[in-house]
Protein backbone atom coordinates (compact mmCIF):
# COMPACT_ATOMS: atom_id res chain seq x y z
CA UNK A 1 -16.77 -229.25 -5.71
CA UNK A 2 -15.42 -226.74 -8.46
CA UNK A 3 -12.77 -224.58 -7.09
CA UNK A 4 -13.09 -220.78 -7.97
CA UNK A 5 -10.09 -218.17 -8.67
CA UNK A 6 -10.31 -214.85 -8.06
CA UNK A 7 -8.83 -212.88 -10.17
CA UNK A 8 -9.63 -209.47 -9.43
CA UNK A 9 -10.89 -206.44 -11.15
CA UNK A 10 -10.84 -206.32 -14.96
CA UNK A 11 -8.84 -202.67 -15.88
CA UNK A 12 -10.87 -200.48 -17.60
CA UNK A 13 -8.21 -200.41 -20.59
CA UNK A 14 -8.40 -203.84 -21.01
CA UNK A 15 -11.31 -206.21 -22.11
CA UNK A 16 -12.39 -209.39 -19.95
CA UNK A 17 -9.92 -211.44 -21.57
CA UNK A 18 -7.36 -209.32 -21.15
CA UNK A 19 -6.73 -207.89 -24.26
CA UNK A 20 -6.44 -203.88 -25.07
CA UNK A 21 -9.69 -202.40 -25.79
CA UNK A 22 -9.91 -199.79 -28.68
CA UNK A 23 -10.58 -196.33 -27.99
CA UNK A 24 -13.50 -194.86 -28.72
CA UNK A 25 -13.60 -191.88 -31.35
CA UNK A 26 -15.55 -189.29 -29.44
CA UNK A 27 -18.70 -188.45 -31.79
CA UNK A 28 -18.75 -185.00 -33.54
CA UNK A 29 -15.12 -184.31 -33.02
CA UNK A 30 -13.69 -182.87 -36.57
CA UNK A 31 -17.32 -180.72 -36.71
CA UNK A 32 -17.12 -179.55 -33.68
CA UNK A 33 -13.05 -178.36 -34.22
CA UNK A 34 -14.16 -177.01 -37.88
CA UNK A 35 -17.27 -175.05 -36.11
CA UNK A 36 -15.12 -173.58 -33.60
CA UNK A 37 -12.08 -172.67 -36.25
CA UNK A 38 -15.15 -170.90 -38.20
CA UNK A 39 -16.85 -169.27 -35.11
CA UNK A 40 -12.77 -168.04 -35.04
CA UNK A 41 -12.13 -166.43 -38.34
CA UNK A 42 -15.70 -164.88 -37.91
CA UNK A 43 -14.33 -163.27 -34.83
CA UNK A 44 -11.01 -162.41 -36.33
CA UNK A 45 -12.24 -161.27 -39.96
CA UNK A 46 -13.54 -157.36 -39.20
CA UNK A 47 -10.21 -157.11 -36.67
CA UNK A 48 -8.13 -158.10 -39.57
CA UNK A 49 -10.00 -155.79 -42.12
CA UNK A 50 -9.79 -152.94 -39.62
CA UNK A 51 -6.07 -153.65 -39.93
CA UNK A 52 -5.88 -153.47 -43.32
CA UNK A 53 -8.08 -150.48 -43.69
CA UNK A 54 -5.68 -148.49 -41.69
CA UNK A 55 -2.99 -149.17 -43.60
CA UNK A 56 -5.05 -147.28 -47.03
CA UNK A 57 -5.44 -144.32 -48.11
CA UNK A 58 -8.86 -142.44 -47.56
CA UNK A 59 -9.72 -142.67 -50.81
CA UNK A 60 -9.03 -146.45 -51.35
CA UNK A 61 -10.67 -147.25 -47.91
CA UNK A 62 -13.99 -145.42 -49.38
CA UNK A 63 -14.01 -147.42 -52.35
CA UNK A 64 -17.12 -150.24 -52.16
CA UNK A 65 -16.16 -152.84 -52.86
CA UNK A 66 -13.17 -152.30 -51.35
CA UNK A 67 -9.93 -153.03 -52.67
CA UNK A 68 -7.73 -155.62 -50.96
CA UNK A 69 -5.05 -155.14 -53.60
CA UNK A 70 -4.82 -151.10 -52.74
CA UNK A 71 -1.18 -149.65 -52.15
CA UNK A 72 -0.47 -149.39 -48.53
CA UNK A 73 0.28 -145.89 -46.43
CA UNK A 74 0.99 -144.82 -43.12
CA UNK A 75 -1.16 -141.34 -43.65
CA UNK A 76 -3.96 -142.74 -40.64
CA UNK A 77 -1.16 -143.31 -38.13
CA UNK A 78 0.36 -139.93 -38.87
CA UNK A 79 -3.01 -138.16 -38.72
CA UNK A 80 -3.73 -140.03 -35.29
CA UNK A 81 -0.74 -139.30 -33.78
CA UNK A 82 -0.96 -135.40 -34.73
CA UNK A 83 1.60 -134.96 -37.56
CA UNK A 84 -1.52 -134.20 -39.83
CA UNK A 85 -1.86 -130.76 -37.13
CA UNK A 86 -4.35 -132.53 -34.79
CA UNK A 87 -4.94 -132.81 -31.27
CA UNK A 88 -1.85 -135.65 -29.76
CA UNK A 89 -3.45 -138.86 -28.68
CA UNK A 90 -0.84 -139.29 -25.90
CA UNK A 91 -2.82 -137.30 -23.12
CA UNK A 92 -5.87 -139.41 -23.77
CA UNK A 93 -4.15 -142.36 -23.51
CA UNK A 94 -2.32 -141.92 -20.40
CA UNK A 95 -5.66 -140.87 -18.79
CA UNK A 96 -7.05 -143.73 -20.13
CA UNK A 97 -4.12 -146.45 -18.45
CA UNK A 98 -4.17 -144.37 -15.45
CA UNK A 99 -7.97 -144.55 -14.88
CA UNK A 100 -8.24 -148.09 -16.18
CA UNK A 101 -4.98 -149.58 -14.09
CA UNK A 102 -5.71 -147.91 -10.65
CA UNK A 103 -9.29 -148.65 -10.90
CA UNK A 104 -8.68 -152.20 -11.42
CA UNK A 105 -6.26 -152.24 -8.42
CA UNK A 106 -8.83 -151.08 -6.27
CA UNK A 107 -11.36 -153.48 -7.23
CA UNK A 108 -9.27 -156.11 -6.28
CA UNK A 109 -8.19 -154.42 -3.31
CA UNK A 110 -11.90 -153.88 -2.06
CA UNK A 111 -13.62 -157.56 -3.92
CA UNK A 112 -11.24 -160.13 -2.64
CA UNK A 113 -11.75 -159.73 1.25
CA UNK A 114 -15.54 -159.40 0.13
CA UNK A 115 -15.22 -162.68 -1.95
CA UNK A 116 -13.38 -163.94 1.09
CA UNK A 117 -15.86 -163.51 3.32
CA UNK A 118 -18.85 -164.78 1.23
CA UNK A 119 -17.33 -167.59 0.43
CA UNK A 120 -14.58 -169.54 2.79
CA UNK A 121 -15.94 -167.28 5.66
CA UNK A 122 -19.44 -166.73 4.91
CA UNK A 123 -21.96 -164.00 6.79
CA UNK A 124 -25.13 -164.41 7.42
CA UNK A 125 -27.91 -164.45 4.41
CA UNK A 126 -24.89 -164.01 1.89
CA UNK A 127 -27.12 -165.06 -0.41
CA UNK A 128 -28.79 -161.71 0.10
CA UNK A 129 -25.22 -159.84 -0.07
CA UNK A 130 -24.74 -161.34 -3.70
CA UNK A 131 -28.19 -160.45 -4.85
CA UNK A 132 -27.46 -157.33 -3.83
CA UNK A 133 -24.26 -156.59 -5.49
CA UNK A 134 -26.09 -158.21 -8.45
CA UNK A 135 -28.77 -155.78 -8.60
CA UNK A 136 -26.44 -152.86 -9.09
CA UNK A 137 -25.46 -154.06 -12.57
CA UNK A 138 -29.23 -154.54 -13.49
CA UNK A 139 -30.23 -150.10 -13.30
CA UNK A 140 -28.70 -149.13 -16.74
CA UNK A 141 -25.38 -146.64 -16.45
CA UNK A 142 -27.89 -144.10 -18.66
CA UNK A 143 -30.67 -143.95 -15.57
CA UNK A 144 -28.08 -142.70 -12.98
CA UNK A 145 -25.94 -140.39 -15.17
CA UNK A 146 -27.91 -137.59 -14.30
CA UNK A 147 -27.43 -137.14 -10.37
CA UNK A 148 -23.90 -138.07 -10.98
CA UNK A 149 -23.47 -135.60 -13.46
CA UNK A 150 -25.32 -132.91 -10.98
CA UNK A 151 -22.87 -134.32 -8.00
CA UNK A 152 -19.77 -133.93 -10.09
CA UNK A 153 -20.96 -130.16 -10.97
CA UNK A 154 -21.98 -129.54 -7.51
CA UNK A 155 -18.92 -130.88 -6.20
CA UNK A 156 -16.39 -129.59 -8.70
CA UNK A 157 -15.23 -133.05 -10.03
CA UNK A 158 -16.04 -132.73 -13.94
CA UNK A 159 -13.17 -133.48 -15.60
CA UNK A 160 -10.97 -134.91 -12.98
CA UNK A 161 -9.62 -138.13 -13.83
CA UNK A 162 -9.52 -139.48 -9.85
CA UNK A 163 -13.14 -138.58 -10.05
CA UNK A 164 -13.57 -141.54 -13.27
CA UNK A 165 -11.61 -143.66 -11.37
CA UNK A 166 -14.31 -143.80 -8.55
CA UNK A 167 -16.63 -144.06 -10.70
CA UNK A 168 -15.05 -146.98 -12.48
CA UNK A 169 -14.19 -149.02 -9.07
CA UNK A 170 -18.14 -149.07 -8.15
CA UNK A 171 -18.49 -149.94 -11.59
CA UNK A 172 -16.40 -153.17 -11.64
CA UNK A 173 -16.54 -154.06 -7.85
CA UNK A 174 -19.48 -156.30 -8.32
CA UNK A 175 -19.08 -158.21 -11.11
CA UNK A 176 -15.60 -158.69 -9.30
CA UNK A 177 -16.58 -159.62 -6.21
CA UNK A 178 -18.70 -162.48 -8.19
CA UNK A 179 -16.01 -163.63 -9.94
CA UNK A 180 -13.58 -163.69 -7.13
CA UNK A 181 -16.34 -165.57 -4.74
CA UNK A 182 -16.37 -168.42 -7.59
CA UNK A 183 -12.84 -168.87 -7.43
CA UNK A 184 -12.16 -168.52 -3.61
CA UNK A 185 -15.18 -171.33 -3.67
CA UNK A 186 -12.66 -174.04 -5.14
CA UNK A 187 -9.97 -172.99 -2.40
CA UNK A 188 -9.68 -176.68 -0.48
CA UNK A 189 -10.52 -175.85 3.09
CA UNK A 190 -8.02 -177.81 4.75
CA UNK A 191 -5.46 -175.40 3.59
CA UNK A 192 -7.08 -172.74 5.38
CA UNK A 193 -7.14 -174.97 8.52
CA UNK A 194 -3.33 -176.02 8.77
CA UNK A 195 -2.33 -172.05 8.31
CA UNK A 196 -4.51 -171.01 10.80
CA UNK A 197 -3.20 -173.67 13.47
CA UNK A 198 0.26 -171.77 12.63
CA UNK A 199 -0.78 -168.90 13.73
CA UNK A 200 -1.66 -166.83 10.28
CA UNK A 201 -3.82 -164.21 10.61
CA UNK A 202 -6.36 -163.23 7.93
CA UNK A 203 -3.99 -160.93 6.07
CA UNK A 204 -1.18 -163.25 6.03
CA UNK A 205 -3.49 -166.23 4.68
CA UNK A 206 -5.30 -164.26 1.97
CA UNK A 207 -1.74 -163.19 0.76
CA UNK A 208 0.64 -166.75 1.61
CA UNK A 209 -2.39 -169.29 1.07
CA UNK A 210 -5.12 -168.18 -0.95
CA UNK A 211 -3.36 -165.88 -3.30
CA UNK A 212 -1.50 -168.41 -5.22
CA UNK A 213 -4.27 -170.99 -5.45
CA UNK A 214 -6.44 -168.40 -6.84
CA UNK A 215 -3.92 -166.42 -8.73
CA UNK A 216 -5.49 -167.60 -12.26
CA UNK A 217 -9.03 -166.09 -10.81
CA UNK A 218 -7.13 -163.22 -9.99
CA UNK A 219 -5.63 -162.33 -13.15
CA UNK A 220 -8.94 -163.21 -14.98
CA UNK A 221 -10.69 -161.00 -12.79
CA UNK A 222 -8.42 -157.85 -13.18
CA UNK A 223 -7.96 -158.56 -16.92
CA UNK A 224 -12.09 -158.24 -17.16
CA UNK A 225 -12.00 -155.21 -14.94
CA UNK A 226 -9.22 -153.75 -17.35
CA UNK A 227 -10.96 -154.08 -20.41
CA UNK A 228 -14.11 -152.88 -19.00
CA UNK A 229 -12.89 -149.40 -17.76
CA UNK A 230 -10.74 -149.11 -20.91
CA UNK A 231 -13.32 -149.55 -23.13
CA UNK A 232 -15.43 -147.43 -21.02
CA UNK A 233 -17.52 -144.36 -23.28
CA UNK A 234 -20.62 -143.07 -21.80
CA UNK A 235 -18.91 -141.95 -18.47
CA UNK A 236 -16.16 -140.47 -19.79
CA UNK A 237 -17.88 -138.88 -22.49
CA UNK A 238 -20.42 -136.97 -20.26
CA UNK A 239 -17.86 -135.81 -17.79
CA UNK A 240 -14.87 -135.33 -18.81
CA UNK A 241 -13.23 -132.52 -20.71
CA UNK A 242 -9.98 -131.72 -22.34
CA UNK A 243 -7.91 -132.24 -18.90
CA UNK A 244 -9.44 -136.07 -18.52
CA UNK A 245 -10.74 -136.93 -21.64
CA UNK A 246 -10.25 -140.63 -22.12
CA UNK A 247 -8.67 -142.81 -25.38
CA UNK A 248 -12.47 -143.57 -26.41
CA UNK A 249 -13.71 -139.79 -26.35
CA UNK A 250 -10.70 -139.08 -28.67
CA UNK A 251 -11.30 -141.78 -31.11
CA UNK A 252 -15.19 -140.37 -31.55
CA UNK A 253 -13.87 -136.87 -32.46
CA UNK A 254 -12.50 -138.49 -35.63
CA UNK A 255 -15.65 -139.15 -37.11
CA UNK A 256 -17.07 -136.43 -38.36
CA UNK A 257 -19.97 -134.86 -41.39
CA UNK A 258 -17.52 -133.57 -43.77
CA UNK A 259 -14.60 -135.56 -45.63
CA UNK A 260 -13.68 -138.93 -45.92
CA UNK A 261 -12.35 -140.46 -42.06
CA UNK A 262 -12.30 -144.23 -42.47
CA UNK A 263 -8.58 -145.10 -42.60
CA UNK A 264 -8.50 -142.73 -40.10
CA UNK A 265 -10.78 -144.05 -37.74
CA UNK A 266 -9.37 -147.55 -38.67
CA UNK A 267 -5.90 -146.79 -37.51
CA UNK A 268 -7.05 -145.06 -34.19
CA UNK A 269 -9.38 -147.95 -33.40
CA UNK A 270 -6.42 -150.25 -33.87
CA UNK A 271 -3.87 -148.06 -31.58
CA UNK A 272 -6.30 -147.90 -29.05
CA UNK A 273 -7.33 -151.28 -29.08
CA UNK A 274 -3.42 -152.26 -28.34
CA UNK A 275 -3.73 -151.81 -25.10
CA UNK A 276 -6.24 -154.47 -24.19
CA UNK A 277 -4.78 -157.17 -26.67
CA UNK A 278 -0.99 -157.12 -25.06
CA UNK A 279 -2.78 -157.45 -21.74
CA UNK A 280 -4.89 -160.21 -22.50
CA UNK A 281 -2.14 -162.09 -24.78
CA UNK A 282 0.28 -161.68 -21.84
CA UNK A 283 -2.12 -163.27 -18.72
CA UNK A 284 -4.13 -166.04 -22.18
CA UNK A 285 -3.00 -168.97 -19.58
CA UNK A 286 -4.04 -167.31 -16.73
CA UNK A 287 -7.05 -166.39 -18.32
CA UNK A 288 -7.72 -169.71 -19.56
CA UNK A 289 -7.22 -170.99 -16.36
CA UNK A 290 -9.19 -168.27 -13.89
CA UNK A 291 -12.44 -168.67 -16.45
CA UNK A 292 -12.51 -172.76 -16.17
CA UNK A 293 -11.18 -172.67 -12.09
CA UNK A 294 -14.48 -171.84 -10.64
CA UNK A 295 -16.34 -173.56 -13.93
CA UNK A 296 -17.34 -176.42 -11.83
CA UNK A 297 -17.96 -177.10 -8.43
């Protein structure tokens, strides 16, 4: 009788005979790297020439094709910010943080209990709750400017900035309240479990517990929200004034029939754009890490 050794599983690292397998090169790798470093600069490119543009004179930004070799001049930033006799930016702007930060505080305020309790706490026919909130992105913002113009008449709220604020919180709730269900979804459940056998009540364990495991979600969430209501024209355009006219209705008033604008333009598109590149270079981890953490299931 042949006597048999066991010798136990074989390590994935290593072959039957024990010896270190190779690693296998992962097909595609340098083309996919060199499409995505393309895909990049193709992004990057017309932010860069915008850039550059503001930094020329009017009549060297004109000039097709245009010259990358053209002195450089601070004239568009002087014009923007008034010392060519203009309007000051600085009102805009401030109504523009003001509506955009509060708005996004809300949103969170109002979408994470509501992601809370469609997710780790779920109602009955959520499913119906989500389609719903759904459904209110899918009427275009064009379709109900109208009676919202007529309310804000009616009501005396054109050109009050608490008014755009509002209107910006409905805006973002549900596209929030999505993105905030998908993260609270990856939240383990047994954490949940041990707080409440201490004793924490819903407002402690959404702010102790759940808030830093979904703090990446959380920043993603709000930095979409941001952006949005910055970046926000139609709205504001229709009804707001001079009191709460927002950074976007400023920067159209520089285009104009007559005269040469483009450096202009250039240099307030680049000011006003600022804003929304500090915030998302300042949370690009937490970004990163909120737009992958409810990814996959």
């Amino acid at each position: 009788m042949t006597a048999t050794t066991d010798v136990g599983p074989v390590p994935a690292t290593r072959t039957p005979e024990g010896a270190p397998r190779k690693k296998r090169r992962e097909r595609g790798g340098p083309a996919l790297a060199l499409a995505a470093w393309v895909i990049g600069i193709l992004f990057v490119l017309p932010v860069l020439w915008m850039v550059l543009t503001s930094f020329h004179s009017e009549a060297d930004a004109a000039t097709n094709p245009p010259s990358l070799a053209a002195p450089l001049t601070l004239q568009g930033y002087r014009e923007f910010f008034g010392a060519g006799g203009g309007a000051s930016p600085w009102p805009s702007l401030l109504n523009s943080l003001t509506a955009s930060v509060l708005s996004t505080i809300l949103v969170l305020v109002l979408a994470i209990p509501a992601a809370y309790a469609l997710s780790i706490r779920p109602v009955r026919k959520w499913t119906d709750v989500m389609f719903f909130f759904l459904s209110t992105k899918m009427l275009p913002i064009v379709a109900g400017l109208l009676p919202i113009y007529l309310f804000a008449q009616y009501t005396g709220l054109l050109d009050n900035i608490w008014f755009l604020i509002v209107l910006y919180t409905s805006m973002n709730l549900p596209i929030a309240v999505w993105m905030m269900r998908s993260f609270l979804a990856e939240v383990p459940v047994e954490i949940l479990e041990a707080a409440s056998m201490d004793g924490a009540g819903l407002l402690l364990t959404l702010r102790r517990v759940v808030g830093p495991v979904v703090l990446p979600g959380i920043a993603a969430t709000s930095l979409i929200c941001f952006i949005f209501s910055w970046n926000e024209l139609l709205m504001a355009r229709v009804l707001t004034g001079t009191r709460a006219e927002t950074a976007p209705v400023y920067l159209t008033g520089f285009v104009t029939s007559q005269g040469l604008f483009l450096a202009k333009v250039c240099a307030a598109a680049f000011v006003v754009s600022l804003p929304v590149l500090i915030a998302g270079f300042a949370a690009q981890d937490k970004l990163v890490q909120g737009l992958s953490l409810g990814a996959v299931k």
